[in-house]
N, C-alpha and C. Protein backbone atom coordinates (compact mmCIF):
# COMPACT_ATOMS: atom_id res chain seq x y z
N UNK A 1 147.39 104.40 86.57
CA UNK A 1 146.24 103.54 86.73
C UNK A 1 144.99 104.21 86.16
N UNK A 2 144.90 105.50 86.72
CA UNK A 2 143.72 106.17 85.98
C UNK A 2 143.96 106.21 84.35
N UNK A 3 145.13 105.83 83.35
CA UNK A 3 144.87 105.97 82.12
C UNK A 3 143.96 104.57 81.71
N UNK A 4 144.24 103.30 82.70
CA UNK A 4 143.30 102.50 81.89
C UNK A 4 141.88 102.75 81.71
N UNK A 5 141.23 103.52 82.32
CA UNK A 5 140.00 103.60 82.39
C UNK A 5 139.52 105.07 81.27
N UNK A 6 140.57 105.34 80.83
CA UNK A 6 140.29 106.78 79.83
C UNK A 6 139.27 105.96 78.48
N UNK A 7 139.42 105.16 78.19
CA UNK A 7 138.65 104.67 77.19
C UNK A 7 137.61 104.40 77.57
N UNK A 8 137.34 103.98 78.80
CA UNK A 8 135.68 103.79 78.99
C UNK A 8 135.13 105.29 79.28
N UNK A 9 135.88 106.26 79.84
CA UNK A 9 135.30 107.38 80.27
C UNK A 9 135.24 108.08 78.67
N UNK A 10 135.66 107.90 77.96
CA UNK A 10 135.70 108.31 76.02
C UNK A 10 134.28 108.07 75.67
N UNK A 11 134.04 106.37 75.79
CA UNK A 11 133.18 105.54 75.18
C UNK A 11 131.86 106.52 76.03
N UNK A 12 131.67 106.80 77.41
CA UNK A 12 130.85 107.51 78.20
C UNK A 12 130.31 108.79 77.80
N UNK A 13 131.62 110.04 77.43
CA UNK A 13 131.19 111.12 77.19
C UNK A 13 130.75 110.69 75.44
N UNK A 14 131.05 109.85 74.89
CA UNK A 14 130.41 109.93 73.26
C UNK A 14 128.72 109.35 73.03
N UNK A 15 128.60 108.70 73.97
CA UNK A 15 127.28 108.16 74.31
C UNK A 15 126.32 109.18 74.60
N UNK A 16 127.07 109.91 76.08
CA UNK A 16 125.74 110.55 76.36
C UNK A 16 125.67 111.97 75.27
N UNK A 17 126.71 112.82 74.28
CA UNK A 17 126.69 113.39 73.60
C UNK A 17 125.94 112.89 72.43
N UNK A 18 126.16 111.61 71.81
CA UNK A 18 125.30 110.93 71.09
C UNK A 18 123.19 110.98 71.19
N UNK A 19 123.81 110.53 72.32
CA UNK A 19 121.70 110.82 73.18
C UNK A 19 121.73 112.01 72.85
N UNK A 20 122.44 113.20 73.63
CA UNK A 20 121.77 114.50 73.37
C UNK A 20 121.54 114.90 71.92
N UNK A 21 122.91 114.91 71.73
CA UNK A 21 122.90 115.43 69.85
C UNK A 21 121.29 114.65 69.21
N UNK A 22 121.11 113.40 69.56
CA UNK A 22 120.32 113.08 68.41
C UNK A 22 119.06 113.78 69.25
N UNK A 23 118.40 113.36 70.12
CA UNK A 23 117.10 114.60 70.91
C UNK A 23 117.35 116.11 70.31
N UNK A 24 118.20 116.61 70.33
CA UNK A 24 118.35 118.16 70.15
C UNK A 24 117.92 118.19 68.74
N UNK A 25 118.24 117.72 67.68
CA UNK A 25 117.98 117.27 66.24
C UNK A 25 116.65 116.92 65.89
N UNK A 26 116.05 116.06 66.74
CA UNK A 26 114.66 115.32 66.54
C UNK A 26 113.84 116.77 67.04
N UNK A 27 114.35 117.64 68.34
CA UNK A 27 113.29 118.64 68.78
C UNK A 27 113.37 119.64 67.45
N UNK A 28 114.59 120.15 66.82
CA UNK A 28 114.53 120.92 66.18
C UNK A 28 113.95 120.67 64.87
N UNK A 29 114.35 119.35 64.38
CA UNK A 29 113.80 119.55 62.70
C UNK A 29 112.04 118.76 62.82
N UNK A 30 111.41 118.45 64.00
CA UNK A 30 110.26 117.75 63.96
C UNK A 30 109.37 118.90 63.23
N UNK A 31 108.53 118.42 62.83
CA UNK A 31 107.39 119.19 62.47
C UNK A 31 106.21 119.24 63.47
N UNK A 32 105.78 120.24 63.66
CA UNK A 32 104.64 120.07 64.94
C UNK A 32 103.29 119.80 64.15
N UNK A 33 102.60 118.89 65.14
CA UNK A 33 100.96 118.91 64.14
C UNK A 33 100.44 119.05 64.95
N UNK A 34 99.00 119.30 64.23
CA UNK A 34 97.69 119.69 65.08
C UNK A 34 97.44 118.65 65.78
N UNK A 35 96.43 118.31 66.49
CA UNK A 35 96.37 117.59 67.06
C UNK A 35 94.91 116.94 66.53
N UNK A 36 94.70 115.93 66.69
CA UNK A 36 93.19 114.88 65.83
C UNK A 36 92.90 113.77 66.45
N UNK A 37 91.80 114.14 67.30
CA UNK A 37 91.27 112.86 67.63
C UNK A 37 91.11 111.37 67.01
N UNK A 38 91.22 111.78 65.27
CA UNK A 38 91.39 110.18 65.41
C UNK A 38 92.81 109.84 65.28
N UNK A 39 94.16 110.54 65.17
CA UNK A 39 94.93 110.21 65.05
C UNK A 39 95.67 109.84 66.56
N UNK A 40 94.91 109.81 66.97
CA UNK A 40 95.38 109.93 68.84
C UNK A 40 95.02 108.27 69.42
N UNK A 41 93.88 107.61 68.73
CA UNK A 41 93.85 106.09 68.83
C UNK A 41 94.57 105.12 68.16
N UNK A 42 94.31 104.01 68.93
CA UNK A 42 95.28 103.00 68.69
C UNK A 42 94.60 102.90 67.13
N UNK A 43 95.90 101.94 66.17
CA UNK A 43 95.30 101.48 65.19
C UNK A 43 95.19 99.94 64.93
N UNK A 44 94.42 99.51 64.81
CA UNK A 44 94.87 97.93 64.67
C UNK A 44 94.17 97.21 63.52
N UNK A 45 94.94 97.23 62.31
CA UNK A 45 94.31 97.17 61.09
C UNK A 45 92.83 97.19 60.12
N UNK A 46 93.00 98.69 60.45
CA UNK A 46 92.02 99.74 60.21
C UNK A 46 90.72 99.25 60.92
N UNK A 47 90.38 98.64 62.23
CA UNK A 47 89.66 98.48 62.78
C UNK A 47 89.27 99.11 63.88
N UNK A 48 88.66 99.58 64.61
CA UNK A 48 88.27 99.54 66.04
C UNK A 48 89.08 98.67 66.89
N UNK A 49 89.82 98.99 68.15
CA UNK A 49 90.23 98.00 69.22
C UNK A 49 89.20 97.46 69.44
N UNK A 50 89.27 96.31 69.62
CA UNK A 50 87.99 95.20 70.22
C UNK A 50 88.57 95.30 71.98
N UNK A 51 89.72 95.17 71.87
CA UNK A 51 89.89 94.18 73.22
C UNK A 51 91.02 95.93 73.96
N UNK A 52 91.46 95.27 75.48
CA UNK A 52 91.95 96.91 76.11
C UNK A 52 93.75 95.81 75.81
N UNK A 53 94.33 97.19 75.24
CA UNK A 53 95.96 96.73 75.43
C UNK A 53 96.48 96.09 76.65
N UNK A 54 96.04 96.37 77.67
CA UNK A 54 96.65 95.99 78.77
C UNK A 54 96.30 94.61 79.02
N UNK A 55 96.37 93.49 78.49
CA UNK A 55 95.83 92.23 78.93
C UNK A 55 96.58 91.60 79.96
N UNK A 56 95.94 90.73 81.12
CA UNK A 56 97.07 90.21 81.81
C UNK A 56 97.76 89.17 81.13
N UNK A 57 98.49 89.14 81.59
CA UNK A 57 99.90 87.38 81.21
C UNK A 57 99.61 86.36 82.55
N UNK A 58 99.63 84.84 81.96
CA UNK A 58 99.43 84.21 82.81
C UNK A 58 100.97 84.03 83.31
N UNK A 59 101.32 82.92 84.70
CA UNK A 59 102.44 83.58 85.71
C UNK A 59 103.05 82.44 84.62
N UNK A 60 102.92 81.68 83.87
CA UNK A 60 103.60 80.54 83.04
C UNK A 60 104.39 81.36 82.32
N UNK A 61 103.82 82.31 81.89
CA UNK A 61 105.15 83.45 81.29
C UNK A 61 106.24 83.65 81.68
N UNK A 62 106.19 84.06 82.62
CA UNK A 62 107.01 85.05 83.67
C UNK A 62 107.96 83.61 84.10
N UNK A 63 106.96 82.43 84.43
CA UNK A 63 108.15 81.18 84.77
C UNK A 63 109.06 80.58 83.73
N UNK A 64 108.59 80.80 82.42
CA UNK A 64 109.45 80.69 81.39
C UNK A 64 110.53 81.47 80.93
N UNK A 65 110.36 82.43 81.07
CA UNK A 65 111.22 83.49 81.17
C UNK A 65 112.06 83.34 82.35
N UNK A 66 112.05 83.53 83.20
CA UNK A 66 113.02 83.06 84.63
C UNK A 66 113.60 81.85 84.25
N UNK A 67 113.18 80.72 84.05
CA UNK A 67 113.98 79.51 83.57
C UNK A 67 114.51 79.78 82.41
N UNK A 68 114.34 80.39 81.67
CA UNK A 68 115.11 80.43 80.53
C UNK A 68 116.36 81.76 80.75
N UNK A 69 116.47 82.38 81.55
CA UNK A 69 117.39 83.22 82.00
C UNK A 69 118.54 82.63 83.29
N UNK A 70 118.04 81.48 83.94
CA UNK A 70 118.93 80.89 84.51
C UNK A 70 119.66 80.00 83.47
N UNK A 71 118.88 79.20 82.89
CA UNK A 71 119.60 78.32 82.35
C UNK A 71 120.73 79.16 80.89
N UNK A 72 120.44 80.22 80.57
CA UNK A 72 121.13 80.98 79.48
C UNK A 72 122.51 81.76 80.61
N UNK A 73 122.56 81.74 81.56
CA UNK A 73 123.37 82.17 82.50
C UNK A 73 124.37 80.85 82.93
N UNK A 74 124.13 80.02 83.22
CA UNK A 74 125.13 78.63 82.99
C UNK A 74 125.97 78.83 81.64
N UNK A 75 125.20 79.00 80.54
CA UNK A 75 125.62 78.57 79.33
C UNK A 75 127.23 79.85 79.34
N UNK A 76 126.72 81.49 79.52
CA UNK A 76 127.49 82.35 80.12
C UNK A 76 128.43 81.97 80.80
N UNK A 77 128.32 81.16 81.65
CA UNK A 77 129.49 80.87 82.81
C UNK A 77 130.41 79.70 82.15
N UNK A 78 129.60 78.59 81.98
CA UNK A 78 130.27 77.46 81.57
C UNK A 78 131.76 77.65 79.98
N UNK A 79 130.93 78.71 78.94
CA UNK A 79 131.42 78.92 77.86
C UNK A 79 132.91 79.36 78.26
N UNK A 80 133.36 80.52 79.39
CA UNK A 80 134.75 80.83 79.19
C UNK A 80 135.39 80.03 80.01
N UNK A 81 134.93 79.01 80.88
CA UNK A 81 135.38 78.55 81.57
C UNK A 81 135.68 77.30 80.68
N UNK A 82 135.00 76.82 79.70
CA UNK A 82 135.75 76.01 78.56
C UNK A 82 136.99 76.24 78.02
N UNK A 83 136.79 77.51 77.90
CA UNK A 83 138.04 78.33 77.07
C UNK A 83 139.36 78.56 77.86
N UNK A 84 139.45 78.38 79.30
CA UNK A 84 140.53 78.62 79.66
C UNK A 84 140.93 77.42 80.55
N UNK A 85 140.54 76.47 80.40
CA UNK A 85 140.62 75.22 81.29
C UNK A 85 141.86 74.34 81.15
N UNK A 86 141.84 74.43 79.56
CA UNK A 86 143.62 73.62 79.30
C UNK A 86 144.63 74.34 79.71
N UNK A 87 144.47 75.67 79.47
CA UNK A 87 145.23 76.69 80.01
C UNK A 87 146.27 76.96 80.97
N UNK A 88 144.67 76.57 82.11
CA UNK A 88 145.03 76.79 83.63
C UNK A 88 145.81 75.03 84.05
N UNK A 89 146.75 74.75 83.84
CA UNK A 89 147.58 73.14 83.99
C UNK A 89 147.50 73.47 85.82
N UNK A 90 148.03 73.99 86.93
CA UNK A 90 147.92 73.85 87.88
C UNK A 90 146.86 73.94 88.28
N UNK A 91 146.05 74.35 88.56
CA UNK A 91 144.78 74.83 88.99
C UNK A 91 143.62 73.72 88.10
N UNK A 92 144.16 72.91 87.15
CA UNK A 92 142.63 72.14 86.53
C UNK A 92 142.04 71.72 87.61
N UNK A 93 142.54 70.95 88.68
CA UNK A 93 141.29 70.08 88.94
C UNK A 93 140.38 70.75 90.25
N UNK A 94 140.90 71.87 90.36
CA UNK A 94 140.42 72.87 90.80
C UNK A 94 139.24 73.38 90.66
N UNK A 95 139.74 73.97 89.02
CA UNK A 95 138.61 74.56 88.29
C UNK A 95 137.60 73.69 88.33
N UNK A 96 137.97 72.24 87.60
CA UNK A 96 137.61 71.24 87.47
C UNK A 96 136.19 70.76 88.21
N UNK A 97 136.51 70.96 89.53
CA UNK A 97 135.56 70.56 90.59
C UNK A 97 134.72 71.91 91.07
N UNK A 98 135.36 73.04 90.92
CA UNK A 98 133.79 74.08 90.98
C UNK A 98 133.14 74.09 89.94
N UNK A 99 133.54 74.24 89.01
CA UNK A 99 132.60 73.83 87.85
C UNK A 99 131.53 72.89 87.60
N UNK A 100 131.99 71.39 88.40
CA UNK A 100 130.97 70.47 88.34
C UNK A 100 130.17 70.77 89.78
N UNK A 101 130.44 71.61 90.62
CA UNK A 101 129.91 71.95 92.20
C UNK A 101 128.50 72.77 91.42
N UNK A 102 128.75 73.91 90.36
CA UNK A 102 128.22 74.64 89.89
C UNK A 102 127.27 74.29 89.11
N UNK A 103 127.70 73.15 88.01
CA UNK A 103 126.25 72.19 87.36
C UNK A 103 125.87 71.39 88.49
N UNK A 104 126.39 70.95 89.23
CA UNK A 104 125.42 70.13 90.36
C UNK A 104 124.73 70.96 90.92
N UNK A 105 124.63 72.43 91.29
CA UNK A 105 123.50 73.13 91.73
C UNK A 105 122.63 73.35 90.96
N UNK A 106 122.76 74.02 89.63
CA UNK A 106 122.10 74.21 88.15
C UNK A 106 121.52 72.71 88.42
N UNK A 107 121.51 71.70 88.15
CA UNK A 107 121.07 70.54 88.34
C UNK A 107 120.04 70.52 89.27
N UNK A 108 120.07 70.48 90.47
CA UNK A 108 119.10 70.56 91.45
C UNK A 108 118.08 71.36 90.97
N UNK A 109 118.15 72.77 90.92
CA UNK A 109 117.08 73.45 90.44
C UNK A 109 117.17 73.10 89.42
N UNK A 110 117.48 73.15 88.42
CA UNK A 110 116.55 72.01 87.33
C UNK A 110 115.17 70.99 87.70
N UNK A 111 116.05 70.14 88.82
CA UNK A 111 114.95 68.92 89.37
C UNK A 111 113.66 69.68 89.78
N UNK A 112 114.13 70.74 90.88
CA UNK A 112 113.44 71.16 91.40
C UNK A 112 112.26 72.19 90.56
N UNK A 113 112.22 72.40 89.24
CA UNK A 113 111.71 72.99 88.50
C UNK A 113 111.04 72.31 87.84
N UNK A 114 111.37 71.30 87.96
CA UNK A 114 110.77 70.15 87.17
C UNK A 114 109.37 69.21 87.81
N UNK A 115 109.55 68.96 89.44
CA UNK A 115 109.17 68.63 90.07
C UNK A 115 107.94 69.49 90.31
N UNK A 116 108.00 70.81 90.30
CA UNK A 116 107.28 72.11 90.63
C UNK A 116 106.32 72.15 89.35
N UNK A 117 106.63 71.30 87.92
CA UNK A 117 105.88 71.31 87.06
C UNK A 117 106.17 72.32 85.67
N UNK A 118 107.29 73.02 85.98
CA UNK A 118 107.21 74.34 85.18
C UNK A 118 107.57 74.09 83.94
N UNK A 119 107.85 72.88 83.57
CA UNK A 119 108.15 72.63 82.00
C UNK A 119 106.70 72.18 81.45
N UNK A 120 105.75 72.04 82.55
CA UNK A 120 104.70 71.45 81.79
C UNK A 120 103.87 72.71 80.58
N UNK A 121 102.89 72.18 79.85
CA UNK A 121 103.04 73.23 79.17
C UNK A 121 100.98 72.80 78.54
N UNK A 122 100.50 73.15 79.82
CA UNK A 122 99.00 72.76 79.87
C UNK A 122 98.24 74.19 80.03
C-alpha cells in the first residue's frame, strides 16, 4: 500500500529540491548593488506616484469574486459527474437525483444573490 503513494512522495522531494536549488543559485550568482534612493521608489511611468498603492476595493469586488468561485465550483462538480453518469447503469437515478438536489441548492443561492442585488452592477 505504501508503494502507491511513492510517486507523490518523488513528485514532493523534487519540488522542494527544485525551490532550494533555484534560491541557492539566485543567492549565489546575484550581483549585490549599492543601494540608491531613487532606485528604492516606486516607478510609474517615469513619473512621481500621485496616488498611495494601497487603495481600498469596494466590497462589490470581493462579492464578485465569491460568486464567481461558487458558481466555477458547480461547473467542477457537475463536469465529472457528466462523465460518468452513463457509466454508472445501476446507480443513475441515484446519481441522477443528487445531482439535481445539488443544482437545486446552487439555484437557491443564486436567487438569493440575486435578490441581495449582487449582480447589480451600479
Amino acid at each position: 500500500m505504501l508503494q502507491d503513494y511513492l510517486p507523490i512522495g518523488i513528485l514532493i522531494v523534487f519540488t522542494v529540491l527544485f525551490a532550494v536549488t533555484t534560491i541557492v543559485v539566485s543567492i549565489i550568482t546575484s550581483q549585490k548593488a549599492r543601494t540608491n534612493s531613487a532606485k528604492d521608489h516606486a516607478y510609474e511611468c517615469g513619473l512621481p506616484a500621485i496616488n498611495d498603492a494601497h487603495v481600498r476595493f469596494s466590497v462589490k469586488f470581493y462579492l464578485v469574486a465569491m460568486l464567481f468561485i461558487l458558481f466555477d465550483v458547480e461547473v467542477v462538480f457537475l463536469y465529472p459527474w457528466a462523465v460518468v453518469f452513463k457509466t454508472m447503469v445501476k446507480e443513475s437515478l441515484v446519481i441522477f437525483f443528487s445531482m439535481l438536489s445539488f443544482l437545486g441548492v446552487l439555484f437557491v443561492g443564486f436567487l438569493y444573490a440575486w435578490k441581495k442585488g449582487a449582480f447589480d452592477w451600479k
